[in-house]
N, C-alpha and C. Protein backbone atom coordinates (compact mmCIF):
# COMPACT_ATOMS: atom_id res chain seq x y z
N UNK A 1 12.63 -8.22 -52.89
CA UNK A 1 13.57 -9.12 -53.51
C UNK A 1 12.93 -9.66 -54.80
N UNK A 2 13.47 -9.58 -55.80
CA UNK A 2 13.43 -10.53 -56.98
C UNK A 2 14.16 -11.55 -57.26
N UNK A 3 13.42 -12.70 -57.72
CA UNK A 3 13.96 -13.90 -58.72
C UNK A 3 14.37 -14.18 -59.92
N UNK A 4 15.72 -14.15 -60.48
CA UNK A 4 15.66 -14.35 -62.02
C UNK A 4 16.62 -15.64 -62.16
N UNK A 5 15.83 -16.03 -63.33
CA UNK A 5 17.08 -17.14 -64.09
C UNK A 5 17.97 -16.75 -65.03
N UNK A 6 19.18 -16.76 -64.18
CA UNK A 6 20.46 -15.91 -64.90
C UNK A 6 20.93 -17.08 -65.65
N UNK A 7 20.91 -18.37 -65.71
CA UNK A 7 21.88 -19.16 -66.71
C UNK A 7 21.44 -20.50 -66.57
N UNK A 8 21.35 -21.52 -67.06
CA UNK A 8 21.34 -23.24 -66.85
C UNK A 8 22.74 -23.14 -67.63
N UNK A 9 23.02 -24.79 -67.05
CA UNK A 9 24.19 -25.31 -67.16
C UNK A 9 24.62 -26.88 -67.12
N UNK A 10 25.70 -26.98 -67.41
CA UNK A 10 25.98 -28.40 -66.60
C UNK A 10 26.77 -28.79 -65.66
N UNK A 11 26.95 -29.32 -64.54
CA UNK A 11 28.01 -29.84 -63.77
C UNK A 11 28.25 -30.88 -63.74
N UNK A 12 29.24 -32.12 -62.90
CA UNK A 12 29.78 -32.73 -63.12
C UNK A 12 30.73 -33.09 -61.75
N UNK A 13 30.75 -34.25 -61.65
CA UNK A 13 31.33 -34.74 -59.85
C UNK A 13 32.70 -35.42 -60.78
N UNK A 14 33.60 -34.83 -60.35
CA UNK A 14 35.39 -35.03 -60.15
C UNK A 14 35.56 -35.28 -59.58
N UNK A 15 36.29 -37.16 -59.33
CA UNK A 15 36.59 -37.46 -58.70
C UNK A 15 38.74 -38.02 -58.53
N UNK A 16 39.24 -37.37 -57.49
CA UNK A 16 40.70 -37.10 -57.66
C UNK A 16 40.95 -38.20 -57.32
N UNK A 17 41.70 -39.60 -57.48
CA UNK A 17 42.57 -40.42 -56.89
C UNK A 17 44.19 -40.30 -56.72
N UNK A 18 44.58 -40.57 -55.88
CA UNK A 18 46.21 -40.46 -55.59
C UNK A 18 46.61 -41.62 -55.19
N UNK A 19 47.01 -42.79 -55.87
CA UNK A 19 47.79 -43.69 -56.09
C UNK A 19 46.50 -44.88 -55.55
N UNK A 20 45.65 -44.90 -56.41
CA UNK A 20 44.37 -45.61 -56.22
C UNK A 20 43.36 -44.95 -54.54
N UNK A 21 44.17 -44.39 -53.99
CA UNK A 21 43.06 -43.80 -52.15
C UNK A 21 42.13 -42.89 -52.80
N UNK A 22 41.17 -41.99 -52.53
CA UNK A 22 40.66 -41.31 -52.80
C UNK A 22 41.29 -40.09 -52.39
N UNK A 23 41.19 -38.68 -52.75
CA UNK A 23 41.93 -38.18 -52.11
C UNK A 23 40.46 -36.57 -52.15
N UNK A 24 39.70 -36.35 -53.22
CA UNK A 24 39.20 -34.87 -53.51
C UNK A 24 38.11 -35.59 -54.70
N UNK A 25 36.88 -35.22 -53.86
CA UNK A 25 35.30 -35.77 -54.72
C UNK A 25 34.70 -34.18 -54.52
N UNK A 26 34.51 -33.62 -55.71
CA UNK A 26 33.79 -32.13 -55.90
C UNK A 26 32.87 -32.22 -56.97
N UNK A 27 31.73 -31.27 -57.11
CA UNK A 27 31.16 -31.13 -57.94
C UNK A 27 31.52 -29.97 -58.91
N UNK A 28 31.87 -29.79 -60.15
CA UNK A 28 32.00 -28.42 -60.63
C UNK A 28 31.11 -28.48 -61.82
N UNK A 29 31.01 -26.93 -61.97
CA UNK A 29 30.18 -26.86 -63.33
C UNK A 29 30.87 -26.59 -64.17
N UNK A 30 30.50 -26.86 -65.48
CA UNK A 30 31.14 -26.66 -67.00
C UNK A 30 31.63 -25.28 -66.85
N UNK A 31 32.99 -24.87 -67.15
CA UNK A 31 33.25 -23.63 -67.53
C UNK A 31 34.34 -23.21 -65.81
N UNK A 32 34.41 -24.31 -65.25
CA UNK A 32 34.87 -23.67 -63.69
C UNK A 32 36.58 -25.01 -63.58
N UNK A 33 37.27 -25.02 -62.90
CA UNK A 33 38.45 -25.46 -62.62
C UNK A 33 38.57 -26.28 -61.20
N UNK A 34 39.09 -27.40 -61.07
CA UNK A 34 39.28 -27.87 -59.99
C UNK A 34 41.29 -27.95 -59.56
N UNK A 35 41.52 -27.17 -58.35
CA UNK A 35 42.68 -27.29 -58.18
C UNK A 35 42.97 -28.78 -57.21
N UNK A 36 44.21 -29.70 -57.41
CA UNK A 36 44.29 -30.95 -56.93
C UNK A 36 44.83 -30.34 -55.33
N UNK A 37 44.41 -30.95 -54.46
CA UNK A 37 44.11 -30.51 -53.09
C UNK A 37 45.82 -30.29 -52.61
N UNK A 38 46.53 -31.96 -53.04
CA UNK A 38 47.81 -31.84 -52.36
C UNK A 38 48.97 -31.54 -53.41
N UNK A 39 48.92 -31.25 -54.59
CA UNK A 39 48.95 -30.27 -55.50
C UNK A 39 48.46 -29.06 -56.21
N UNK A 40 49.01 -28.14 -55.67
CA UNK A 40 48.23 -27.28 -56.06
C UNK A 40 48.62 -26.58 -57.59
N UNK A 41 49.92 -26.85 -57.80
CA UNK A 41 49.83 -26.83 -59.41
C UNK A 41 49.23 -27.54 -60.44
N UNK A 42 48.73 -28.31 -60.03
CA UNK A 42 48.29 -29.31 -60.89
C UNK A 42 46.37 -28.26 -61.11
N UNK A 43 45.67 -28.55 -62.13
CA UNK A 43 44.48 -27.98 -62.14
C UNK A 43 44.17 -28.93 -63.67
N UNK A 44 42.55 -29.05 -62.91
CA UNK A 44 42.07 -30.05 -64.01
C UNK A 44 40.75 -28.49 -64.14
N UNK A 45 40.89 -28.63 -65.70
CA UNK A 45 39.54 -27.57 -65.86
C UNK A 45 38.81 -28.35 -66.62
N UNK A 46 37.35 -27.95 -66.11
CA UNK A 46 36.22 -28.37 -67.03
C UNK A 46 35.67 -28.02 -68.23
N UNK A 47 36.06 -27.97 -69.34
CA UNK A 47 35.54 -27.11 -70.03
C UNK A 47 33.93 -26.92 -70.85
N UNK A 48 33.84 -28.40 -71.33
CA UNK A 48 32.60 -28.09 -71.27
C UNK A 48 31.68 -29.60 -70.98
N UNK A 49 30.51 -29.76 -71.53
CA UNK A 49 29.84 -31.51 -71.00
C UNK A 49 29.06 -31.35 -72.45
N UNK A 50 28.93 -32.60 -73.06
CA UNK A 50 28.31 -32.98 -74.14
C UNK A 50 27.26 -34.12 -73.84
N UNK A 51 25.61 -33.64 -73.51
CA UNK A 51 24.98 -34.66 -73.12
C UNK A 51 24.46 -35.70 -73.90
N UNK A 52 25.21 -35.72 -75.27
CA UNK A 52 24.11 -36.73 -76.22
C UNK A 52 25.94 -35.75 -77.30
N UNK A 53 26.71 -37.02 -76.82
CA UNK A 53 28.16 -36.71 -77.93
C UNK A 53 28.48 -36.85 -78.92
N UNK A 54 28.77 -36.13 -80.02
CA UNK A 54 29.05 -36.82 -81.32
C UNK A 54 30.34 -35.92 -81.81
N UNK A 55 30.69 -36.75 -82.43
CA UNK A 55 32.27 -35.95 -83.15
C UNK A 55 32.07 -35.50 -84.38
N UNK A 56 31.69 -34.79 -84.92
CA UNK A 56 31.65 -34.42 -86.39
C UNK A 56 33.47 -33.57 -87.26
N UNK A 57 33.72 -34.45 -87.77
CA UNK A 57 35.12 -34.42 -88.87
C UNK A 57 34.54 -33.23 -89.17
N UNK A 58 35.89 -32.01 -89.26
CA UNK A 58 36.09 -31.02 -89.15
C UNK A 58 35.40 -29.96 -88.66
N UNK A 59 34.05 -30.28 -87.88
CA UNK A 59 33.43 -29.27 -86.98
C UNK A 59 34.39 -29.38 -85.23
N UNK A 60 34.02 -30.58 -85.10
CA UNK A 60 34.71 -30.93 -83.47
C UNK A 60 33.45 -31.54 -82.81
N UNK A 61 33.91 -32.02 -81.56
CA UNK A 61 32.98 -31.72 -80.82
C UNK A 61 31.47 -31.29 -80.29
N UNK A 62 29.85 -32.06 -80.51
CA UNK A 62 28.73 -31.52 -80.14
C UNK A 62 28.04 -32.33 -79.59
N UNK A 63 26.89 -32.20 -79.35
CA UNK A 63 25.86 -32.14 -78.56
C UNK A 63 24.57 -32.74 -79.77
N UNK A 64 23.97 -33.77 -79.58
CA UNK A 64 23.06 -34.04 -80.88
C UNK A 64 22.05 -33.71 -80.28
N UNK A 65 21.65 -33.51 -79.00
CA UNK A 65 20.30 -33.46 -77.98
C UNK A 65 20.68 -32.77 -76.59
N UNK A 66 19.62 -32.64 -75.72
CA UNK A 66 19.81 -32.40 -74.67
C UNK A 66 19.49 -33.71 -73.65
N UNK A 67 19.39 -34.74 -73.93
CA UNK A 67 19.23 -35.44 -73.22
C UNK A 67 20.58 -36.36 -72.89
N UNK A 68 20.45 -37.30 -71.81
CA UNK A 68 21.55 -37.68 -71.31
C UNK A 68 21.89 -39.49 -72.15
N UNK A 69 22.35 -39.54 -73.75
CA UNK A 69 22.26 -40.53 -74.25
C UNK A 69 23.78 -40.73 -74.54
N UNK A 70 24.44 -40.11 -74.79
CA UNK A 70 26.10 -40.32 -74.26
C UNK A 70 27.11 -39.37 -74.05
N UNK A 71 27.36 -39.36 -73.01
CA UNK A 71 27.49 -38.17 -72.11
C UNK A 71 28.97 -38.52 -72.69
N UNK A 72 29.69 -37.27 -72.55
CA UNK A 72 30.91 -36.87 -72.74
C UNK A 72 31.98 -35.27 -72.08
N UNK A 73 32.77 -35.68 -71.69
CA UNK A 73 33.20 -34.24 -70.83
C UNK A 73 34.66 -33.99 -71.46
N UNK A 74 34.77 -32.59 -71.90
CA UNK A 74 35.69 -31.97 -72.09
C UNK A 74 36.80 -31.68 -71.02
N UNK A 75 37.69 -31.84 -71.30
CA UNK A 75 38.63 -31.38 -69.78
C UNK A 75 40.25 -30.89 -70.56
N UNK A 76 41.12 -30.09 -69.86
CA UNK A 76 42.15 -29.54 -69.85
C UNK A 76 43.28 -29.44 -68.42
N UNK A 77 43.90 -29.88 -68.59
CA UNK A 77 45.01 -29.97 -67.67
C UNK A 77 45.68 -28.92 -67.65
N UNK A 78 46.36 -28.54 -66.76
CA UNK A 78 47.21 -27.48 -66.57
C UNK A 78 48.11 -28.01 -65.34
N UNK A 79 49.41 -28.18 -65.69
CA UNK A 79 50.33 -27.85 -64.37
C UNK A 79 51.10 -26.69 -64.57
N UNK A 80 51.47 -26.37 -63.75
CA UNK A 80 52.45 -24.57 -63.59
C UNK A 80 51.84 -23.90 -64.35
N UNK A 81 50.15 -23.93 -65.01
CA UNK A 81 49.95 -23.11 -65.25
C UNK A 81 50.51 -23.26 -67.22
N UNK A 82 50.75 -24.58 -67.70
CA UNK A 82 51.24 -24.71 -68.81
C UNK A 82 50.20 -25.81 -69.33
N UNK A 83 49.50 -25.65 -70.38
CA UNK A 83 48.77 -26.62 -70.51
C UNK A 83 49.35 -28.35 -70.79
N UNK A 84 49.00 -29.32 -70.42
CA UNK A 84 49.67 -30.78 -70.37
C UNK A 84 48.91 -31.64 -71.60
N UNK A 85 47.09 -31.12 -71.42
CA UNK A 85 47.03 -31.75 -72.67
C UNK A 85 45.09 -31.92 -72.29
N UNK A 86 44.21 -31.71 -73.73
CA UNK A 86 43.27 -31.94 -73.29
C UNK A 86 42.72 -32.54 -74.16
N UNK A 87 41.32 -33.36 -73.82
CA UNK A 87 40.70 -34.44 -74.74
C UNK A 87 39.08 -34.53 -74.35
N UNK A 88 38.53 -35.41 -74.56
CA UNK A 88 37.33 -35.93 -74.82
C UNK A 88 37.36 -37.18 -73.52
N UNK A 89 36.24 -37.38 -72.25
CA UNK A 89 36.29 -38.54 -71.70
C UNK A 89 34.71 -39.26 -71.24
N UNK A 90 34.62 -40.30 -71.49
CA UNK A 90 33.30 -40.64 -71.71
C UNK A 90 33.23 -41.27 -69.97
N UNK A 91 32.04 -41.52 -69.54
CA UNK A 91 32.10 -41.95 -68.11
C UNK A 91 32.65 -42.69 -68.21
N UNK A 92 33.20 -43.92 -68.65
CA UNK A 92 34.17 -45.20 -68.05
C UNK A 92 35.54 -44.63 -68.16
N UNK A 93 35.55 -44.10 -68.78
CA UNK A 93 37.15 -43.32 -69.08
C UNK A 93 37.93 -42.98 -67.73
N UNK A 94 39.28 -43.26 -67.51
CA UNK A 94 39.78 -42.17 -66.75
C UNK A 94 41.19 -41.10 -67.16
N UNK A 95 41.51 -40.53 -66.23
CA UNK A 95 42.47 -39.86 -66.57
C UNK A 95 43.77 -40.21 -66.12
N UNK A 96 44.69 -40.01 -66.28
CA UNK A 96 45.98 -40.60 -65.55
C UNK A 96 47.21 -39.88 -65.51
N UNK A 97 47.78 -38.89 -64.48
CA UNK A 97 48.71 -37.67 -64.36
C UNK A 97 49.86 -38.54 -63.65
N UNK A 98 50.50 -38.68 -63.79
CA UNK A 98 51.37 -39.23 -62.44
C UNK A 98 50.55 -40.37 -62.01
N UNK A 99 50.86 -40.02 -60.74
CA UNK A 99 50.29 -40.69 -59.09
C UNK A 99 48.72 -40.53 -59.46
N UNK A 100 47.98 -39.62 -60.12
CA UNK A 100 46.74 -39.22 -59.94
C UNK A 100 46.09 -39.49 -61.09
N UNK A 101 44.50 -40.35 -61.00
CA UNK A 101 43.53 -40.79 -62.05
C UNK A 101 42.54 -39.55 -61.37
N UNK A 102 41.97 -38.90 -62.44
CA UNK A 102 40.93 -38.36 -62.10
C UNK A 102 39.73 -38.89 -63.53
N UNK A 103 38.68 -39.24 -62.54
CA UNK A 103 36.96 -38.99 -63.44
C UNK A 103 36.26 -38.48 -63.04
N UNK A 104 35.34 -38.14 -64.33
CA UNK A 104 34.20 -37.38 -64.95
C UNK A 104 32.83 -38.30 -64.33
N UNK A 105 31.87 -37.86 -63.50
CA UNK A 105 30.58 -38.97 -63.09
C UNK A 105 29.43 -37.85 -62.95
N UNK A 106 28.69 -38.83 -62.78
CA UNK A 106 27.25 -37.88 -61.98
C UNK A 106 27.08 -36.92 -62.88
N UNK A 107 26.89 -36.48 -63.89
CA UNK A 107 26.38 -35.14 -64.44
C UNK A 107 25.07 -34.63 -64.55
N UNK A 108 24.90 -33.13 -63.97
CA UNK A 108 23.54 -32.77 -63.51
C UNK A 108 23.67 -31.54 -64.30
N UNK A 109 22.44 -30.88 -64.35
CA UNK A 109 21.49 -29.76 -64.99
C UNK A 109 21.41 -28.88 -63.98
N UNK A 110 21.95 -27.45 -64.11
CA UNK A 110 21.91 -26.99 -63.04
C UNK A 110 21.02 -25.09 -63.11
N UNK A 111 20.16 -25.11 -62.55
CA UNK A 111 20.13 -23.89 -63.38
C UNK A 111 20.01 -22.37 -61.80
N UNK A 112 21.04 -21.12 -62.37
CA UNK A 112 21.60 -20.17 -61.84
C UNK A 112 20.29 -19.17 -61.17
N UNK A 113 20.24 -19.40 -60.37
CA UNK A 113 19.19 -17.98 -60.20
C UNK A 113 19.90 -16.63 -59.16
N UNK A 114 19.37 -16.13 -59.83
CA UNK A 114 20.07 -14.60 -59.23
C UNK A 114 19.05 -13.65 -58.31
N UNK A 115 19.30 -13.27 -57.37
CA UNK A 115 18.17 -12.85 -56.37
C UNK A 115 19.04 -11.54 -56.27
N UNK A 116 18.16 -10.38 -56.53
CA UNK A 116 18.27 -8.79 -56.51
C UNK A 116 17.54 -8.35 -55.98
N UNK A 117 18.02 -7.80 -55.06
CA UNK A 117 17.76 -6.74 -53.60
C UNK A 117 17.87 -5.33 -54.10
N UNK A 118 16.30 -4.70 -54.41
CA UNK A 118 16.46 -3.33 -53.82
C UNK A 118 16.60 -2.74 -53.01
N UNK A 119 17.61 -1.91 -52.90
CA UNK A 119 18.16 -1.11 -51.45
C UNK A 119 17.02 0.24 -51.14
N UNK A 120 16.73 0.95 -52.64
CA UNK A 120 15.78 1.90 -52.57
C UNK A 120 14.44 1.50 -52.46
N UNK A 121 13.59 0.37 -52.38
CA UNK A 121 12.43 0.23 -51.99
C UNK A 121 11.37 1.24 -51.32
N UNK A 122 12.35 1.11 -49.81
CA UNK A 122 11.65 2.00 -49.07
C UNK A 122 11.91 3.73 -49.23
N UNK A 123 12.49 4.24 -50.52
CA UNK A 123 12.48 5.23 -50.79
C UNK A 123 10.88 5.79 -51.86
N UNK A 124 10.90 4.35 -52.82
CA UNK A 124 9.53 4.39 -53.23
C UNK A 124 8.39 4.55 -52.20
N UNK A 125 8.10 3.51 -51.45
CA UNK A 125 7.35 3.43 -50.65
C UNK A 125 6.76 4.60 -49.78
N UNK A 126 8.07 5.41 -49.25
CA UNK A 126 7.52 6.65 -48.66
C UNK A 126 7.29 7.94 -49.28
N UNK A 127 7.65 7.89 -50.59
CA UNK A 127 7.22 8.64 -52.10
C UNK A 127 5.94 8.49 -52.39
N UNK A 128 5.18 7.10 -52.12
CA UNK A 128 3.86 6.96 -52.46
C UNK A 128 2.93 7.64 -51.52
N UNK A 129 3.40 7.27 -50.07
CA UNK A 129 2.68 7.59 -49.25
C UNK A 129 2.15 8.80 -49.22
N UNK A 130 3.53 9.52 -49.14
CA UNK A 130 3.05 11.40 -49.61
C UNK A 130 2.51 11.86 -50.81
N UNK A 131 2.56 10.26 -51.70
CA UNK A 131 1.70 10.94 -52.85
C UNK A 131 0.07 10.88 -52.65
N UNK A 132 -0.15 9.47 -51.60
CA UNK A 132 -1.21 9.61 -51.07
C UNK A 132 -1.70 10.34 -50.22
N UNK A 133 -1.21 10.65 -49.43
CA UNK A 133 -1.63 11.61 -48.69
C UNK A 133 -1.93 13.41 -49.02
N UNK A 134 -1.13 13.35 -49.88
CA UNK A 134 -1.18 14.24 -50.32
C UNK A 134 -3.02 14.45 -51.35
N UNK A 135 -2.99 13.64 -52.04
CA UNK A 135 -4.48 13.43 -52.73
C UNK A 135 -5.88 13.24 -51.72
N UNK A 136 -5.30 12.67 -50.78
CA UNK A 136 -6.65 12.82 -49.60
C UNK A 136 -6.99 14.31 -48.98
N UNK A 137 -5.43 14.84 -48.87
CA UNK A 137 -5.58 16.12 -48.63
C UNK A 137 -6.21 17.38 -49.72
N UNK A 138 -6.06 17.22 -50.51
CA UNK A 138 -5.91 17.49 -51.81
C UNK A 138 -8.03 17.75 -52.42
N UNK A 139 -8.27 16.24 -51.63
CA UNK A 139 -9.87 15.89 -52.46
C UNK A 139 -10.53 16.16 -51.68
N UNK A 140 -10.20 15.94 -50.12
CA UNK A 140 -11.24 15.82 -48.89
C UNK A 140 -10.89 16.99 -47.76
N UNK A 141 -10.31 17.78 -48.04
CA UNK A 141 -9.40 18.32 -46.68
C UNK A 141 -9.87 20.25 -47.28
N UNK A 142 -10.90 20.90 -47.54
CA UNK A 142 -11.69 22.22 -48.02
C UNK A 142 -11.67 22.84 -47.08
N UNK A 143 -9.97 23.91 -46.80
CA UNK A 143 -10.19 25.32 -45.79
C UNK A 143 -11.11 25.73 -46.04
N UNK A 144 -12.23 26.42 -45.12
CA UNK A 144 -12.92 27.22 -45.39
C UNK A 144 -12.76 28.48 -44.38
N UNK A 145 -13.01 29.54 -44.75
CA UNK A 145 -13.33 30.64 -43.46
C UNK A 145 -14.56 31.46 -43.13
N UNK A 146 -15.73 31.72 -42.42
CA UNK A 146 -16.91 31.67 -42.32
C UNK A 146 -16.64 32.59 -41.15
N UNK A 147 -17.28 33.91 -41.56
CA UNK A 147 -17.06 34.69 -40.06
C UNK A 147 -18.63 36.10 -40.73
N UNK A 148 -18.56 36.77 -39.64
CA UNK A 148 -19.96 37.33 -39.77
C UNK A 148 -19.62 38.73 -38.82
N UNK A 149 -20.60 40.09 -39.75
CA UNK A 149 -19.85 41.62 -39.04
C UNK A 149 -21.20 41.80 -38.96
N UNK A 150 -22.05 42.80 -37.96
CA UNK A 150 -23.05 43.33 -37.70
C UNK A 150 -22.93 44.54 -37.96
N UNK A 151 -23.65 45.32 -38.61
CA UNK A 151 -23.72 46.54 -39.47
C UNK A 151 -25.06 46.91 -38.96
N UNK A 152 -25.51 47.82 -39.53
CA UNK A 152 -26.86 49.32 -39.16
C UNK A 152 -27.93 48.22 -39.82
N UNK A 153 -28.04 47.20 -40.71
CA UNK A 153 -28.93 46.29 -41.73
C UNK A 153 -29.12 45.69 -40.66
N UNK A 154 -28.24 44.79 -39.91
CA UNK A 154 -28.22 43.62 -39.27
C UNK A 154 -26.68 42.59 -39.82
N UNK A 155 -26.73 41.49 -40.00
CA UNK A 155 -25.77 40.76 -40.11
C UNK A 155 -25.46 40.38 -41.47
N UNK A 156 -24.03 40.29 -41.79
CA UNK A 156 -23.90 39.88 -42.85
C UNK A 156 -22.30 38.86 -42.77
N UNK A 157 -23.05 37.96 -43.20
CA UNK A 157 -22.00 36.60 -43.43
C UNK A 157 -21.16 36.50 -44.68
N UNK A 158 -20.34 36.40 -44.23
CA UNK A 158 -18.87 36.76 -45.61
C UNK A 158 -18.37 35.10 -45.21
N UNK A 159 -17.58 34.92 -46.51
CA UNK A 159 -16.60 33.42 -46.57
C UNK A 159 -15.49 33.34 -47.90
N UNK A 160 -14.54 32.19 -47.14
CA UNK A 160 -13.79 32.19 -48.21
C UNK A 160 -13.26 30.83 -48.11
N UNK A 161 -13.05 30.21 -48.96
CA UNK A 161 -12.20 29.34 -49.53
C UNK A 161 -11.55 29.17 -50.65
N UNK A 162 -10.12 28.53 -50.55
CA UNK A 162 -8.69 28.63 -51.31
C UNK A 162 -9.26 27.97 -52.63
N UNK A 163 -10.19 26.94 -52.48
CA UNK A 163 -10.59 26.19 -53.56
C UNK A 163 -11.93 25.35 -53.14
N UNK A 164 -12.20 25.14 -54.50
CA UNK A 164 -13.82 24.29 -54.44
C UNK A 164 -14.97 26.25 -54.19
N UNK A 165 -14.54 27.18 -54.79
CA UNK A 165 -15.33 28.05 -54.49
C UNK A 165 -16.66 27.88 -54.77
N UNK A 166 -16.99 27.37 -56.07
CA UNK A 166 -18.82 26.89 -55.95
C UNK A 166 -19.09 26.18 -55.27
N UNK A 167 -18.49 25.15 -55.17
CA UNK A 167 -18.85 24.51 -54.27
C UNK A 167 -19.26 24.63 -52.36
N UNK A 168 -18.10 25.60 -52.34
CA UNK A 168 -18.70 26.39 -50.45
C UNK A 168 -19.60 27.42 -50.54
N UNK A 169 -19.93 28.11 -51.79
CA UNK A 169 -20.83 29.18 -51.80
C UNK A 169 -22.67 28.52 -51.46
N UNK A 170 -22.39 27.37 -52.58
CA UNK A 170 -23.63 26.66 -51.98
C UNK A 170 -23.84 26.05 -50.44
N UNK A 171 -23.04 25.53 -50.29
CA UNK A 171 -23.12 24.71 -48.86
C UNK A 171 -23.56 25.65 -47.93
N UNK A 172 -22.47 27.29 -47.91
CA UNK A 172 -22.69 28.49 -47.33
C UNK A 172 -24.50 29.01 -47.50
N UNK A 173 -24.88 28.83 -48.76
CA UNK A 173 -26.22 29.42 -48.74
C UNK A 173 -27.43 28.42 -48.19
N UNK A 174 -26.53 26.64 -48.64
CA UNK A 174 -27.75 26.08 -47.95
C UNK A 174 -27.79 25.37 -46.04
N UNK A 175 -26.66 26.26 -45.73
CA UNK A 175 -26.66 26.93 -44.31
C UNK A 175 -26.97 27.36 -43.65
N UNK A 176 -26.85 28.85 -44.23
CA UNK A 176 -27.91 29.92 -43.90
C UNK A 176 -29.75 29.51 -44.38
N UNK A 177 -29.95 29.03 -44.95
CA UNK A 177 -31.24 28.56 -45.35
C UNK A 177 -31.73 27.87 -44.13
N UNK A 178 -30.89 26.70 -43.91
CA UNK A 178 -31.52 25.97 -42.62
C UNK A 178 -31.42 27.13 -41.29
N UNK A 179 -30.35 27.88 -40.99
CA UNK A 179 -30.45 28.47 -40.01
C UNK A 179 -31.91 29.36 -40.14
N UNK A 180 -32.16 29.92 -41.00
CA UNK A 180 -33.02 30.74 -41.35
C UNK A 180 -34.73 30.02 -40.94
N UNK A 181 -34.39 28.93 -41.42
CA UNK A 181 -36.08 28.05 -40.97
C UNK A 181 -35.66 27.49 -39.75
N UNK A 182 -34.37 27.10 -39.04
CA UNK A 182 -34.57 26.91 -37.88
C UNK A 182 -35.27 28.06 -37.06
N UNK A 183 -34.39 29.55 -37.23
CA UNK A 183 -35.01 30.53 -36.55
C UNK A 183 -36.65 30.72 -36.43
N UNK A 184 -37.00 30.50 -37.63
CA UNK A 184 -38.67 30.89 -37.82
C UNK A 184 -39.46 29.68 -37.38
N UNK A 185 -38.69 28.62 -36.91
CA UNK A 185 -39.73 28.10 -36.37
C UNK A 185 -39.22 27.87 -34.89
């Protein structure tokens, strides 16, 4: 599994009233929609949060900092899906639809992490293995064949191996060497 940081953000606790009761307290983040519980045409969207607000004449709308020195939230109404009307609301602010005040509170920093699961892992894993194994076999693992015919001379020792041939020719001669002084003594 891996960890990444896919996004920071801001959210923001919406709180729904219906004829002063409480009725729907959610948290959403900037960029997401809250539908009104016992209306469901009704939809308040978030659009965005301004943590340090300023209005600049003919830009719109920004952000002078990232810190939380006067917070401001964007929002858009929608009933049937027709927009009703959207503005600028500072925390004391509320909203007022009908029957229903909704505010903007609590705004937090939120940041996205995304966790990715390789499914093929263990396809690597048993790729390595045979790559290891394969190299042990490979460095340490010297067929050899060592066999011996008696002729009218006496004996003669023949050999073979697939690979490392200097290398078994010696071992082969310093073999026969020891056998040779084992015999004589």
């Amino acid at each position: 599994m891996k960890f990444y940081q896919n996004s920071t953000g801001w959210a923001a606790k919406i709180n729904v009233k219906k004829d002063g009761a409480p009725l729907q307290d959610e948290v959403v983040c900037a960029g997401e929609y809250l539908i009104v519980k016992d209306k469901p045409d009704l939809v308040v969207f978030f659009s965005a949060f301004y943590p340090d607000y300023v209005m600049t004449p003919g830009v719109g709308p920004s952000t002078a900092t990232g810190a939380l020195n006067n917070p401001a939230y964007l929002y858009q109404v929608y009933y049937q899906e027709k927009l009703l009307g959207m503005n600028v609301l500072m925390p004391e602010e509320a909203l007022t639809i009908d029957e229903y005040t909704v505010t903007f509170t609590d705004p937090q920093s939120y940041t996205l992490i995304q966790i990715k699961v390789d499914h093929f892992t263990w396809l690597a894993l048993i790729g390595g293995l045979l790559t290891m194994l394969g190299l042990i076999l490979a460095f340490y693992v010297q067929p050899a064949k060592v066999w011996a015919v008696k002729n009218d001379a006496g004996w003669m020792i023949h050999g073979t191996s697939s690979k490392g041939g200097a290398l078994f020719r010696d071992r082969l001669i310093e073999a026969a060497r020891e056998e040779d002084a084992d015999a004589s003594s």
